[in-house]
N, C-alpha and C. Protein backbone atom coordinates (compact mmCIF):
# COMPACT_ATOMS: atom_id res chain seq x y z
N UNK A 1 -200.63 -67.49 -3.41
CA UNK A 1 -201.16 -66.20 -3.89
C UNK A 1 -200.53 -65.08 -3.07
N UNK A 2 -200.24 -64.08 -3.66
CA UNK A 2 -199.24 -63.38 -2.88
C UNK A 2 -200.08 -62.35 -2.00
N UNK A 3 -199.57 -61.89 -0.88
CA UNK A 3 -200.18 -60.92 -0.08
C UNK A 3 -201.20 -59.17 -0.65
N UNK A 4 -202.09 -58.96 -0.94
CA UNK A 4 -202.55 -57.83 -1.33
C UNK A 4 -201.40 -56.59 -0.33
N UNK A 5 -200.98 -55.79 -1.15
CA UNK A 5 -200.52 -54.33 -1.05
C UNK A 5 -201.27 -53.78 -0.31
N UNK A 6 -201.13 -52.63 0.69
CA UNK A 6 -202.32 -51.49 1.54
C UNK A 6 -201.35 -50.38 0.84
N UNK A 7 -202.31 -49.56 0.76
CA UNK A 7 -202.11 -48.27 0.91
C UNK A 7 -201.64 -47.38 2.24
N UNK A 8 -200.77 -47.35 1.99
CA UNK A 8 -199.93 -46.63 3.13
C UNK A 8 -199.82 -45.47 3.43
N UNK A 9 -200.11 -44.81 2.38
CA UNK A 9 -200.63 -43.35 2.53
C UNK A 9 -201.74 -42.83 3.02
N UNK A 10 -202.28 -42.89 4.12
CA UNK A 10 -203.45 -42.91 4.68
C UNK A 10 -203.54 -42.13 6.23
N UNK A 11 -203.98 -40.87 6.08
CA UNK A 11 -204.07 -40.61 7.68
C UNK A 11 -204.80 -41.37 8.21
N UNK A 12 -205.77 -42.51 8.43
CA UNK A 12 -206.15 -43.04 8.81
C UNK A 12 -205.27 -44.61 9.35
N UNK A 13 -204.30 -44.36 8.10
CA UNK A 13 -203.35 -45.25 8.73
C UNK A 13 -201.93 -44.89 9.70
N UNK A 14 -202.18 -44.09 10.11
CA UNK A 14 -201.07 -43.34 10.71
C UNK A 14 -200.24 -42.17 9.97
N UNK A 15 -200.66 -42.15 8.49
CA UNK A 15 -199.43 -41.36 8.01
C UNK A 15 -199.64 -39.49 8.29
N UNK A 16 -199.27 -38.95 7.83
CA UNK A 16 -199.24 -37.44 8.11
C UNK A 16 -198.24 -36.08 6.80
N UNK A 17 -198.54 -35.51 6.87
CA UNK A 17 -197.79 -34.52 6.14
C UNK A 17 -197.48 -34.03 7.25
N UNK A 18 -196.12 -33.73 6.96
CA UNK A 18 -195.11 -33.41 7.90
C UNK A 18 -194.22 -32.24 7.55
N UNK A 19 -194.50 -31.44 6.32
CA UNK A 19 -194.39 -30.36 6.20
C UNK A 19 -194.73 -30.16 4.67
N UNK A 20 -195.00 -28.50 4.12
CA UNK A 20 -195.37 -28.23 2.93
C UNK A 20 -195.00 -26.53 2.47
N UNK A 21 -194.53 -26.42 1.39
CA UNK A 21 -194.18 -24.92 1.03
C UNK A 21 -195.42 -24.05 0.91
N UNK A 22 -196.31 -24.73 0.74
CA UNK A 22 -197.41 -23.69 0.41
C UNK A 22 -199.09 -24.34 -0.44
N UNK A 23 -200.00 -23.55 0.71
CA UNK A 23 -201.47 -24.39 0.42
C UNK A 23 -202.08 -23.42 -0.02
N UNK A 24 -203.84 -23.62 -0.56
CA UNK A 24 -204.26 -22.55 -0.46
C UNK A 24 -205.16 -23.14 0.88
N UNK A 25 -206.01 -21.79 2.06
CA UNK A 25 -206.91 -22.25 3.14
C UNK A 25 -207.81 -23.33 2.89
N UNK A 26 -208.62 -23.25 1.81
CA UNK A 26 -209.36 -24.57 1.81
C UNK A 26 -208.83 -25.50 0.71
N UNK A 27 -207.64 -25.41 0.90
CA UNK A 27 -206.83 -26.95 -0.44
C UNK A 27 -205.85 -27.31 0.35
N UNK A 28 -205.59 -27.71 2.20
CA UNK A 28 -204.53 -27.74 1.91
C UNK A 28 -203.77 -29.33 2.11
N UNK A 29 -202.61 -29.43 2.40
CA UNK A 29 -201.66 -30.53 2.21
C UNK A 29 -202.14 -31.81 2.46
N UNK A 30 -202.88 -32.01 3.72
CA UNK A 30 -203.38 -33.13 4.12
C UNK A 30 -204.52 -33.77 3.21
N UNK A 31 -205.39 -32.82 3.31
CA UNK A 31 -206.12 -33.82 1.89
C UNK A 31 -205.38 -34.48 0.48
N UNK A 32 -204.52 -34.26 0.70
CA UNK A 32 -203.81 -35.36 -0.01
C UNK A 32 -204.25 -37.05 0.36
N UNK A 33 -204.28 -36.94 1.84
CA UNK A 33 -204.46 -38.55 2.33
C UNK A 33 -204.96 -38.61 2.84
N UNK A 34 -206.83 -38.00 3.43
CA UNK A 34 -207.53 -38.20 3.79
C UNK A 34 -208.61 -38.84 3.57
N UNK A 35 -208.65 -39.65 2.47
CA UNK A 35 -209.16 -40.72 1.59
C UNK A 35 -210.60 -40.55 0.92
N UNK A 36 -210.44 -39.01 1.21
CA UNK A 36 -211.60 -38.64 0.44
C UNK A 36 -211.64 -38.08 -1.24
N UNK A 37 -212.01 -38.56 -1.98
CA UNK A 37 -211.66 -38.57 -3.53
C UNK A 37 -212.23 -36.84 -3.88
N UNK A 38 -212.62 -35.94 -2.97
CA UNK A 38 -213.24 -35.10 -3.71
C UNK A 38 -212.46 -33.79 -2.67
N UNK A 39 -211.72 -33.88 -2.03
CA UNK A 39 -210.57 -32.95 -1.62
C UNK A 39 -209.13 -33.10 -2.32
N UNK A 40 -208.23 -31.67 -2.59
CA UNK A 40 -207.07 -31.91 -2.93
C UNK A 40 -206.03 -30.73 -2.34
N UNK A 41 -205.08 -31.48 -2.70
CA UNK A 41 -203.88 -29.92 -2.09
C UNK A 41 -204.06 -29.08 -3.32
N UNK A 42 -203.78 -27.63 -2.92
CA UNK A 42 -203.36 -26.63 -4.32
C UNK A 42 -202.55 -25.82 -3.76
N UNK A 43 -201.30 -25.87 -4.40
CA UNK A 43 -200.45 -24.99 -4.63
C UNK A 43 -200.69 -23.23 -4.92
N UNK A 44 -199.37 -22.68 -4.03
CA UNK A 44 -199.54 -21.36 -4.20
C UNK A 44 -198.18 -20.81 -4.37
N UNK A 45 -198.19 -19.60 -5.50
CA UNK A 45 -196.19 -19.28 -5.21
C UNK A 45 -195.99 -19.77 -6.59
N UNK A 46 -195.02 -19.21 -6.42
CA UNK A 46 -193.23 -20.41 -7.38
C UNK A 46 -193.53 -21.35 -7.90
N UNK A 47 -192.94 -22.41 -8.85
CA UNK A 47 -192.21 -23.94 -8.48
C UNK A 47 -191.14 -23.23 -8.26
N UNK A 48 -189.94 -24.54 -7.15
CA UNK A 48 -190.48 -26.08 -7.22
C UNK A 48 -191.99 -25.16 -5.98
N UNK A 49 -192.76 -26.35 -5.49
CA UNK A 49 -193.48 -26.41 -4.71
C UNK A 49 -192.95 -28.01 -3.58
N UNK A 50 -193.26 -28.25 -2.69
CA UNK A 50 -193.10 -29.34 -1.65
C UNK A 50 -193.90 -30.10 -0.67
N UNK A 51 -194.04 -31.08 -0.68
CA UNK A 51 -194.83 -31.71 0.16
C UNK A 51 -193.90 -32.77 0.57
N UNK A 52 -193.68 -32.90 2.47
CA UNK A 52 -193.27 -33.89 2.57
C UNK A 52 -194.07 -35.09 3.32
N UNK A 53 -194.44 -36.14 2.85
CA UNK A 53 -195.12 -37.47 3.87
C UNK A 53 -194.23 -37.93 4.75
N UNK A 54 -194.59 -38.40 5.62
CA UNK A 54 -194.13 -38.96 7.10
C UNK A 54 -195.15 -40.60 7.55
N UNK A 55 -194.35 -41.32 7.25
CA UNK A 55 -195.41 -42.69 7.76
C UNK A 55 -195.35 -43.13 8.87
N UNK A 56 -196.14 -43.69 9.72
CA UNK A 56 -195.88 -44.17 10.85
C UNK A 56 -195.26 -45.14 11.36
N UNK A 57 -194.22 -45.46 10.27
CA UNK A 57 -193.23 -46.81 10.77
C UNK A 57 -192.38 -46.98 9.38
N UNK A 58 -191.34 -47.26 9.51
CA UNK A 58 -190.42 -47.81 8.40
C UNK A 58 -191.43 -48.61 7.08
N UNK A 59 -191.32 -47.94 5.92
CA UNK A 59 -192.06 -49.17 4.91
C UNK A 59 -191.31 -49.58 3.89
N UNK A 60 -191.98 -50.42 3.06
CA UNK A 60 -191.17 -51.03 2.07
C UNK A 60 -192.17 -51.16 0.94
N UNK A 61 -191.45 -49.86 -0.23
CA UNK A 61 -192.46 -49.11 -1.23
C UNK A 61 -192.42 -49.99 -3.03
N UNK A 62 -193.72 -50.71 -2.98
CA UNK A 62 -193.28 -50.98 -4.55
C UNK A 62 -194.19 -50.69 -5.38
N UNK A 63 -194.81 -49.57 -5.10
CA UNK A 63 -195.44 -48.54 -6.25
C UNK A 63 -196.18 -47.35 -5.47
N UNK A 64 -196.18 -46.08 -6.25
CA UNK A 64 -196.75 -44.97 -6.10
C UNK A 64 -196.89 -44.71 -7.46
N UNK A 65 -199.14 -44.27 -6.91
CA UNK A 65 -199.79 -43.36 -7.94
C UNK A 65 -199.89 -41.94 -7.16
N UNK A 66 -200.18 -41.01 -8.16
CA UNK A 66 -200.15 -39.73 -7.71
C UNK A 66 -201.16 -39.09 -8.96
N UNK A 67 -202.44 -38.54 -8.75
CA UNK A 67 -203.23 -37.91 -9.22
C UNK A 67 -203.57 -36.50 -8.81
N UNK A 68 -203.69 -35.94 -10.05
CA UNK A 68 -202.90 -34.28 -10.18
C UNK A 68 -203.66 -33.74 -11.14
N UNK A 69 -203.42 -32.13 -10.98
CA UNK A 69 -203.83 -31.31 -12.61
C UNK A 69 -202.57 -30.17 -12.57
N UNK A 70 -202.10 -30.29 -13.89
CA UNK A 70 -201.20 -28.79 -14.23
C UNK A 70 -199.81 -29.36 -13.53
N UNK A 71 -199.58 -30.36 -13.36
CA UNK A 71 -198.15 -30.88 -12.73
C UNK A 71 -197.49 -31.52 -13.69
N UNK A 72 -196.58 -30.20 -14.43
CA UNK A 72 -195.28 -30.61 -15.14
C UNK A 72 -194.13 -31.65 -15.29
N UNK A 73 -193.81 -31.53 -14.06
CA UNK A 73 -192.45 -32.56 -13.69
C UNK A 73 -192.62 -33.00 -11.79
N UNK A 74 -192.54 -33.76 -11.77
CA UNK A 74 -193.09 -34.80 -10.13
C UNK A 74 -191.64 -35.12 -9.96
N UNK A 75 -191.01 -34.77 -8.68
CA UNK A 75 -189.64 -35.39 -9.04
C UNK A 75 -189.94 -36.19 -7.31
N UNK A 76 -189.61 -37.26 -6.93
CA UNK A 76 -190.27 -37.84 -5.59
C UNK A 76 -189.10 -38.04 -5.01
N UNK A 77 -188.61 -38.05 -3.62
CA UNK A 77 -186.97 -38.50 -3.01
C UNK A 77 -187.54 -39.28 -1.50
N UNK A 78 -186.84 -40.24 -0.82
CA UNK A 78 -187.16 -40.62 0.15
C UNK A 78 -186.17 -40.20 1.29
N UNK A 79 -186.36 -41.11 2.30
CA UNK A 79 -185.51 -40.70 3.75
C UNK A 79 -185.64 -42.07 4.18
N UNK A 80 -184.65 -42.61 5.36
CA UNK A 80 -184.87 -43.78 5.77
C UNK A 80 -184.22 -43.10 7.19
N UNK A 81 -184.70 -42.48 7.87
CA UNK A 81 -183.72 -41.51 8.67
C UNK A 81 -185.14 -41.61 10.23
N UNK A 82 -185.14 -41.42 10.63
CA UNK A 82 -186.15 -41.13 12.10
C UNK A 82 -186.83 -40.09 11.75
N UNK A 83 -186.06 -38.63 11.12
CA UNK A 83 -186.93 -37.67 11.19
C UNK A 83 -186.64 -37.39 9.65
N UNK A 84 -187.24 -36.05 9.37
CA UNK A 84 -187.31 -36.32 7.43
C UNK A 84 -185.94 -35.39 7.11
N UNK A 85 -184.48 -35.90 6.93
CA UNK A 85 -183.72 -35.51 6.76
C UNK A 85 -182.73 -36.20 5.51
N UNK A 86 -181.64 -35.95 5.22
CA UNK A 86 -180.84 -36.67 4.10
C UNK A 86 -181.98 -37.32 2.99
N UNK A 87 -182.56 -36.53 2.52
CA UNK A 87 -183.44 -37.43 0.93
C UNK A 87 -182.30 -37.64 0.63
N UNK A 88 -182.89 -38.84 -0.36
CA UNK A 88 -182.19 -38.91 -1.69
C UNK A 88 -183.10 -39.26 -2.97
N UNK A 89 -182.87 -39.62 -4.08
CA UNK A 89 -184.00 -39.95 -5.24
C UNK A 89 -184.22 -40.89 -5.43
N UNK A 90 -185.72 -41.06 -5.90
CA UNK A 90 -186.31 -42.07 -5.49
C UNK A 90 -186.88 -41.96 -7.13
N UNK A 91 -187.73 -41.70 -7.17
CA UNK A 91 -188.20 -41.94 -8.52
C UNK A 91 -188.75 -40.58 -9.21
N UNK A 92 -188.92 -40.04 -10.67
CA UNK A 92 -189.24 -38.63 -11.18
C UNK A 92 -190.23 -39.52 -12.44
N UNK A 93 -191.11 -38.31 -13.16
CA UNK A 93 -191.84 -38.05 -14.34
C UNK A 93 -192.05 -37.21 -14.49
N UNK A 94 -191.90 -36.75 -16.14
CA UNK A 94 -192.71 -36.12 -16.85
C UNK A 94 -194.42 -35.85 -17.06
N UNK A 95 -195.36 -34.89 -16.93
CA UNK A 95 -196.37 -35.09 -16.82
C UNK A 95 -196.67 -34.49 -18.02
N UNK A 96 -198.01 -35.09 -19.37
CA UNK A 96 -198.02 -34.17 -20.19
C UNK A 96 -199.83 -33.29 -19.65
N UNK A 97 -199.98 -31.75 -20.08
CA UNK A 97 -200.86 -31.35 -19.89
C UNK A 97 -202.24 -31.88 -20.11
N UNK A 98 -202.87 -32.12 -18.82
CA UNK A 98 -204.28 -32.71 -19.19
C UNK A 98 -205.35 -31.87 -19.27
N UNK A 99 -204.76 -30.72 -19.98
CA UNK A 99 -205.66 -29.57 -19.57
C UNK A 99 -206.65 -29.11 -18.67
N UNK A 100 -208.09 -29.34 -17.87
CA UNK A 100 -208.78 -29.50 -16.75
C UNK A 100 -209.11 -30.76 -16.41
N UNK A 101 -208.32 -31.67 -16.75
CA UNK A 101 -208.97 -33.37 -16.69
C UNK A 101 -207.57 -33.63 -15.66
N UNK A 102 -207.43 -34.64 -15.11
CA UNK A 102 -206.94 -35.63 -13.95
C UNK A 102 -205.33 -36.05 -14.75
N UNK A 103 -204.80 -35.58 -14.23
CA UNK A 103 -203.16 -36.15 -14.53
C UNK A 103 -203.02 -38.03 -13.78
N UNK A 104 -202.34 -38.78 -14.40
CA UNK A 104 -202.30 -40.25 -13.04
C UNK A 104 -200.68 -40.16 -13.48
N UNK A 105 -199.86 -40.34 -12.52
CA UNK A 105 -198.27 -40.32 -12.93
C UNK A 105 -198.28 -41.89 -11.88
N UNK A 106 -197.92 -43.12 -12.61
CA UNK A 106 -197.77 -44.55 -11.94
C UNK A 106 -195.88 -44.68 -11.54
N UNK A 107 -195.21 -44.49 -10.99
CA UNK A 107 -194.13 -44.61 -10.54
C UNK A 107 -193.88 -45.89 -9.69
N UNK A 108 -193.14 -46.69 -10.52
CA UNK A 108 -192.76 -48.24 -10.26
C UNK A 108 -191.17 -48.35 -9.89
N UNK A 109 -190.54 -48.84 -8.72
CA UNK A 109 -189.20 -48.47 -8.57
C UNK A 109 -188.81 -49.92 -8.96
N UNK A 110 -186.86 -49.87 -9.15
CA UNK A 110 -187.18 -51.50 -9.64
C UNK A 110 -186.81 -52.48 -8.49
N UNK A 111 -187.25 -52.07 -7.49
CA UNK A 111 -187.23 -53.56 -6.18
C UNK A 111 -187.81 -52.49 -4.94
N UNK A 112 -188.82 -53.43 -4.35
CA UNK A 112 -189.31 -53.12 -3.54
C UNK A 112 -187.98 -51.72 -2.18
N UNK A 113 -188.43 -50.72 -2.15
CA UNK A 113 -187.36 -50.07 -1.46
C UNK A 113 -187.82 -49.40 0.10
N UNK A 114 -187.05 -49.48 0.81
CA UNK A 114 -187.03 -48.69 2.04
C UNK A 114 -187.74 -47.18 2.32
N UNK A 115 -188.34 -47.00 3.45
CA UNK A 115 -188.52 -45.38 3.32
C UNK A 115 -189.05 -45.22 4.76
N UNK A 116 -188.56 -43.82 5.08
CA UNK A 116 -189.41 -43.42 6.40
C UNK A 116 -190.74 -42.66 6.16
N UNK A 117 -189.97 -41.38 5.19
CA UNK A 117 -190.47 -40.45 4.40
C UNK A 117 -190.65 -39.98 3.08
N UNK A 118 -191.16 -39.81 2.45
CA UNK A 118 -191.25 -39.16 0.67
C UNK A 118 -191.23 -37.77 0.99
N UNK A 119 -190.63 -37.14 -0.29
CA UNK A 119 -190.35 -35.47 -0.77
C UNK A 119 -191.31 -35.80 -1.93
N UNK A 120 -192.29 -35.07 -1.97
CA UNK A 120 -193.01 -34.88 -3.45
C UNK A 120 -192.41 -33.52 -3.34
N UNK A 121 -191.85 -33.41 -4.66
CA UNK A 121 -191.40 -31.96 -5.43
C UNK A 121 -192.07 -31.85 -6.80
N UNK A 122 -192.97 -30.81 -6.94
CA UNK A 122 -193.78 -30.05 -8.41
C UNK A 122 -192.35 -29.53 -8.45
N UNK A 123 -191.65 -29.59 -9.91
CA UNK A 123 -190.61 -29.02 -10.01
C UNK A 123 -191.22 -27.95 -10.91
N UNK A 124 -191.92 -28.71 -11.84
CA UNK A 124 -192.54 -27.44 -12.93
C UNK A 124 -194.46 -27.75 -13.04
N UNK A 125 -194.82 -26.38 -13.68
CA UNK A 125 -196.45 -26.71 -13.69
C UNK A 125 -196.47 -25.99 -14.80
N UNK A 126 -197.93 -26.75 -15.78
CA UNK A 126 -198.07 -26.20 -16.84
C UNK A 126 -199.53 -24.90 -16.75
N UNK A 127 -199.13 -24.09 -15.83
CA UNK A 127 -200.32 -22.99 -14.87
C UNK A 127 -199.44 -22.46 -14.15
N UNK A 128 -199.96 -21.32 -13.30
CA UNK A 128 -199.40 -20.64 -11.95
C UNK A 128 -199.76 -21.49 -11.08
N UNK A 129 -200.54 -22.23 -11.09
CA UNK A 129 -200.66 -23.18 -9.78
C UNK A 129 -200.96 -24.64 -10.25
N UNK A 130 -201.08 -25.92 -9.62
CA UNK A 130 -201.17 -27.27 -9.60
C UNK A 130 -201.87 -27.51 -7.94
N UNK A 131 -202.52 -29.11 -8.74
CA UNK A 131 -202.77 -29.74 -7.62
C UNK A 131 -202.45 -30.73 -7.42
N UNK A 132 -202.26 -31.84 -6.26
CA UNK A 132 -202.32 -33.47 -6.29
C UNK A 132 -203.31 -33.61 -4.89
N UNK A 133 -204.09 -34.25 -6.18
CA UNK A 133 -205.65 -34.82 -5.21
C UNK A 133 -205.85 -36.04 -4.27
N UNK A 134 -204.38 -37.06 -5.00
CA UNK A 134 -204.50 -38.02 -4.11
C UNK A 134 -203.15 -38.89 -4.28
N UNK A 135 -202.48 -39.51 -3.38
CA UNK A 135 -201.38 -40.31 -3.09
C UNK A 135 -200.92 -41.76 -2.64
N UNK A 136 -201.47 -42.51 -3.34
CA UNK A 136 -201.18 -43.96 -3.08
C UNK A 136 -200.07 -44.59 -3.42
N UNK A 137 -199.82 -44.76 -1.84
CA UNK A 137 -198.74 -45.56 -2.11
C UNK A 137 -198.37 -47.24 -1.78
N UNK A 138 -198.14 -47.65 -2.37
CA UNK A 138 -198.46 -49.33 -2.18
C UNK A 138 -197.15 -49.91 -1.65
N UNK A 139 -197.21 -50.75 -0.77
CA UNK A 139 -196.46 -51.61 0.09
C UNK A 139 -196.69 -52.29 1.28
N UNK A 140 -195.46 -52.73 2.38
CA UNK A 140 -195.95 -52.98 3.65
C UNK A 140 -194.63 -52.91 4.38
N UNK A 141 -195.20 -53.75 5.80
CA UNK A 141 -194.23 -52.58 6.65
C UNK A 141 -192.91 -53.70 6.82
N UNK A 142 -192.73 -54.81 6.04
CA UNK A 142 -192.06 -56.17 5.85
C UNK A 142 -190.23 -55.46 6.03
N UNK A 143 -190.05 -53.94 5.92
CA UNK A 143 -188.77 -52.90 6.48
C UNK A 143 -188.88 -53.03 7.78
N UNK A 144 -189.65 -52.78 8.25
CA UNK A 144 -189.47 -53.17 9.97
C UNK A 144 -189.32 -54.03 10.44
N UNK A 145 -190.33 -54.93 9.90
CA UNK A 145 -190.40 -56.23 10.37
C UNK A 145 -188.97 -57.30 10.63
N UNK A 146 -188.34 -56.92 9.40
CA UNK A 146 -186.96 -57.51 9.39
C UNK A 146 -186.41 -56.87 9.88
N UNK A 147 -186.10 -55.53 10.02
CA UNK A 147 -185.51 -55.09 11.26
C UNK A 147 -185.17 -55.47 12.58
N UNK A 148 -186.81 -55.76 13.02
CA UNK A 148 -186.75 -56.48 14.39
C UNK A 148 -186.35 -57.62 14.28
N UNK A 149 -186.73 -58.59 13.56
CA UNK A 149 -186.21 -59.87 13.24
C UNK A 149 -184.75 -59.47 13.22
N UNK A 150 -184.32 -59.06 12.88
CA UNK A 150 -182.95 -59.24 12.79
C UNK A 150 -182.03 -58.55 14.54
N UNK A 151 -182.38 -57.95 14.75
CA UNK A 151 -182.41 -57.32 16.34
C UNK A 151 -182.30 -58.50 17.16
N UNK A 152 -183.58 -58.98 16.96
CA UNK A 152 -183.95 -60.32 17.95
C UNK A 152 -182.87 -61.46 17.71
N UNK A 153 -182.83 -61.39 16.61
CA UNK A 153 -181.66 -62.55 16.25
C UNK A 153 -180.28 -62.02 17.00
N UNK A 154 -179.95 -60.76 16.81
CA UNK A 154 -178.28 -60.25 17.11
C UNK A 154 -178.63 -59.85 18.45
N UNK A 155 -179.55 -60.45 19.63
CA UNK A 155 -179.45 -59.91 20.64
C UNK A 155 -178.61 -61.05 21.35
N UNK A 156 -177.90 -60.98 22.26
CA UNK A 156 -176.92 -62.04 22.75
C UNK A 156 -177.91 -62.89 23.77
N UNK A 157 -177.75 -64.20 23.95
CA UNK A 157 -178.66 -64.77 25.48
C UNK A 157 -178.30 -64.09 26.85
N UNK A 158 -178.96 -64.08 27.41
CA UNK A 158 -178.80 -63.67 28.75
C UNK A 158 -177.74 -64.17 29.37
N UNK A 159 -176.47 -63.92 29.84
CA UNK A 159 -175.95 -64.61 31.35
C UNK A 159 -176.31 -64.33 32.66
N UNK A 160 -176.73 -65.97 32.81
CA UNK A 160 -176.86 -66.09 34.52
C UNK A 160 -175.97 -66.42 35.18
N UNK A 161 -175.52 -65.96 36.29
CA UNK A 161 -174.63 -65.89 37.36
C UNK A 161 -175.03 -67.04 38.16
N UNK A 162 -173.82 -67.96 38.23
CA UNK A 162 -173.83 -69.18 39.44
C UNK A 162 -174.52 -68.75 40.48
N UNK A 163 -175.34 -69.37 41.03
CA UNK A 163 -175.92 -69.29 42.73
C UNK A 163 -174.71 -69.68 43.34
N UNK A 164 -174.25 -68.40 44.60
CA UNK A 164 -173.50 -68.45 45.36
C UNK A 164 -173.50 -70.08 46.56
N UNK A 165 -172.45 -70.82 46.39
CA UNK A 165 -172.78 -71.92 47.24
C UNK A 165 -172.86 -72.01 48.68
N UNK A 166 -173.88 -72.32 48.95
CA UNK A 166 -174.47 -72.84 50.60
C UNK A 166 -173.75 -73.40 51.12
N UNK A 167 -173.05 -73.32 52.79
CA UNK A 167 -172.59 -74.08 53.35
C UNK A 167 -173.55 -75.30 53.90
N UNK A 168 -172.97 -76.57 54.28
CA UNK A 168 -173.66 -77.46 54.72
C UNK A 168 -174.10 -76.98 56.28
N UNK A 169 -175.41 -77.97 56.82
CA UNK A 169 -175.59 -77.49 57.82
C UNK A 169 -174.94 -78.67 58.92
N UNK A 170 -174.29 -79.49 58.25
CA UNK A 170 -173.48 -80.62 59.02
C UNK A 170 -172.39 -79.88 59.04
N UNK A 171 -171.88 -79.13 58.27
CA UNK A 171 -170.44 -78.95 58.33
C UNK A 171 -169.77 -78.33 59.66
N UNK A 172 -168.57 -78.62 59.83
CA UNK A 172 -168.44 -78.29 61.40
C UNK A 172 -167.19 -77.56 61.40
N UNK A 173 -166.99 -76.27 62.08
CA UNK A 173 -165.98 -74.99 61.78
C UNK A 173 -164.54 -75.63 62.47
N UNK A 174 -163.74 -75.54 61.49
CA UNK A 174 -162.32 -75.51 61.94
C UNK A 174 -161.79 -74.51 62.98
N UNK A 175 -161.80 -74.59 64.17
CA UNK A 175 -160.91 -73.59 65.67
C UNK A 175 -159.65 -74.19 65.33
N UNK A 176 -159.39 -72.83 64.76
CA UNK A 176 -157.60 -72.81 65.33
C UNK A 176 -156.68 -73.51 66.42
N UNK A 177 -155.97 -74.46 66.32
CA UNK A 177 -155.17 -74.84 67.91
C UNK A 177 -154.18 -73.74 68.06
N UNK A 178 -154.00 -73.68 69.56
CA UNK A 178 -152.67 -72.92 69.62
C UNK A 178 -151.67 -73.45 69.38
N UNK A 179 -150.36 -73.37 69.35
CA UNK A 179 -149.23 -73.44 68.86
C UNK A 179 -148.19 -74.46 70.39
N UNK A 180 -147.58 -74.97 70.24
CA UNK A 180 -147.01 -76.11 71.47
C UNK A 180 -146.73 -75.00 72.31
N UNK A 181 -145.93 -73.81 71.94
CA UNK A 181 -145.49 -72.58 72.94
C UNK A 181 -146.67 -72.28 73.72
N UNK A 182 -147.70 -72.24 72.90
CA UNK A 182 -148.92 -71.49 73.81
C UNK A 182 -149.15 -72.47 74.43
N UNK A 183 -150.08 -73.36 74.35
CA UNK A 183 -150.36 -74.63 74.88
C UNK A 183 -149.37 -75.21 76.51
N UNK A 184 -148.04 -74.75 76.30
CA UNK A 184 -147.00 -74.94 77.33
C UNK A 184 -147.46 -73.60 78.47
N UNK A 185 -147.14 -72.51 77.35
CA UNK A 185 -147.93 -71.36 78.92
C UNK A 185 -149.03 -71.32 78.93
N UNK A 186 -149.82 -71.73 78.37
CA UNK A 186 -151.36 -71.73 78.82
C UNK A 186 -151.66 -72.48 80.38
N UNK A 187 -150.99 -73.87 79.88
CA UNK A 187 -150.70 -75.11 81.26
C UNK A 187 -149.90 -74.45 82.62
N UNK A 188 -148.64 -73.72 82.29
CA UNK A 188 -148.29 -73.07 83.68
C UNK A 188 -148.81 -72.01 84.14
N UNK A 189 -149.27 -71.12 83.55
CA UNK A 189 -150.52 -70.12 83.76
C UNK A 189 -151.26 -70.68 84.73
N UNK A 190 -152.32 -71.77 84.16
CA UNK A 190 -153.22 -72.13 85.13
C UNK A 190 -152.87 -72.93 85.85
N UNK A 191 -151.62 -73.74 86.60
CA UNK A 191 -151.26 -74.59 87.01
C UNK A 191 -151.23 -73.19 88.62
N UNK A 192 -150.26 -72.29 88.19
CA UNK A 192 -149.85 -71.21 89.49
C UNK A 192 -150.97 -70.49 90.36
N UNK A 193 -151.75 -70.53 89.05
CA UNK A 193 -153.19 -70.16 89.73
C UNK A 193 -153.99 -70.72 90.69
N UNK A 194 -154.12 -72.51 90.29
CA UNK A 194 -154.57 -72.98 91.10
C UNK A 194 -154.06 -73.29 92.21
N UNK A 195 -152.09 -73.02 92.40
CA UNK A 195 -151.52 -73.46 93.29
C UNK A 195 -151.46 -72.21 94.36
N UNK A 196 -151.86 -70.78 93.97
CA UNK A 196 -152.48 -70.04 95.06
C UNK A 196 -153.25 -69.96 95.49
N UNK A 197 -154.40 -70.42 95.05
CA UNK A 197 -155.58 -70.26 95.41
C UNK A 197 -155.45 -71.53 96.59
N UNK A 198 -155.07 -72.83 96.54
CA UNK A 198 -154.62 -73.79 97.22
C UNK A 198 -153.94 -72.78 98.47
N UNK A 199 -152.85 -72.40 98.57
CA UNK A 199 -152.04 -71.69 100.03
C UNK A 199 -153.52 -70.43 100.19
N UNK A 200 -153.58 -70.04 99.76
CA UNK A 200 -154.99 -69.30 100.35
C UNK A 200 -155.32 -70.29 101.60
């Protein structure tokens, strides 16, 4: 039976909004993922509009819901980067008007994919303003995991260095001999010596 999905979108699970074009004071970005069903973000301004998520570890994404009102076109991009830089696209929809009722946009990619970060982009709204009330995103963190696994694998073994070898404590030091020359004046050296000390 295969592993149940978490929701990864969860300040409670580490995740965070990590930046946004524009809230109103009491709508803003984070209630997106504060897992409370009765807070939402609302938009202010322009489209596009922006929200970017930030998770707390590399994941590996194989579905996002996104529940909304007045959100035209959802265009979503990821990052696989440390910080939220180089998107690229990830998955888009069309939304049709639900007039004051709950938009659900289900975005299915086709193989489980990588991500650090998501770009939610409102490209268009069918209003001056939109909301998205809530952000689930389904996966796990099985991107890291192999990561490290694979780290651990390409790390090389340790080399240990020979223990420097011990001399024996029998062993007994080679003294230099002198040479027959020396050995010859060494002998008349002390031979003259003793033969003065003798006439003394």
């Amino acid at each position: 039976m295969p592993a149940q999905l978490e929701n990864l979108a969860l300040a409670s699970a580490g995740s965070k909004i990590a930046m946004a074009t524009s809230w109103h004071p009491k709508h803003t970005p984070d209630m997106m993922i504060d897992g409370n069903p009765k807070t939402f973000w609302v938009t202010t301004g322009l489209f596009p509009q922006e929200a970017v998520l930030t998770f707390p570890a590399p994941v590996s994404i194989r579905k996002i819901t996104v529940s909304s009102m007045k959100v035209a076109h959802l265009d979503i991009q990821r990052s696989v980067h440390e910080k939220p830089v180089q998107f690229e696209h990830f998955v888009e929809q069309d939304l049709d008007d639900a007039d004051q009722g709950i938009q659900l946009a289900t975005l299915i990619p086709s193989a489980a994919t990588p991500a650090q970060h998501l770009r939610l982009t409102i490209s268009r709204g069918h209003g001056p303003f939109a909301s998205i009330h809530r952000i689930v995103v389904l996966g796990d963190m099985a991107a890291k995991k192999t990561e490290e696994t694979k780290q651990t694998v390409a790390d090389p073994m340790p080399v240990v260095a020979p223990a420097a070898s011990t001399p024996s404590p029998l062993a007994i030091p080679v003294v230099a001999q002198p040479s027959g020359q020396e050995k010859e004046d060494g002998g008349m050296g002390a031979g003259a010596s003793d033969e003065e000390d003798i006439n003394r």
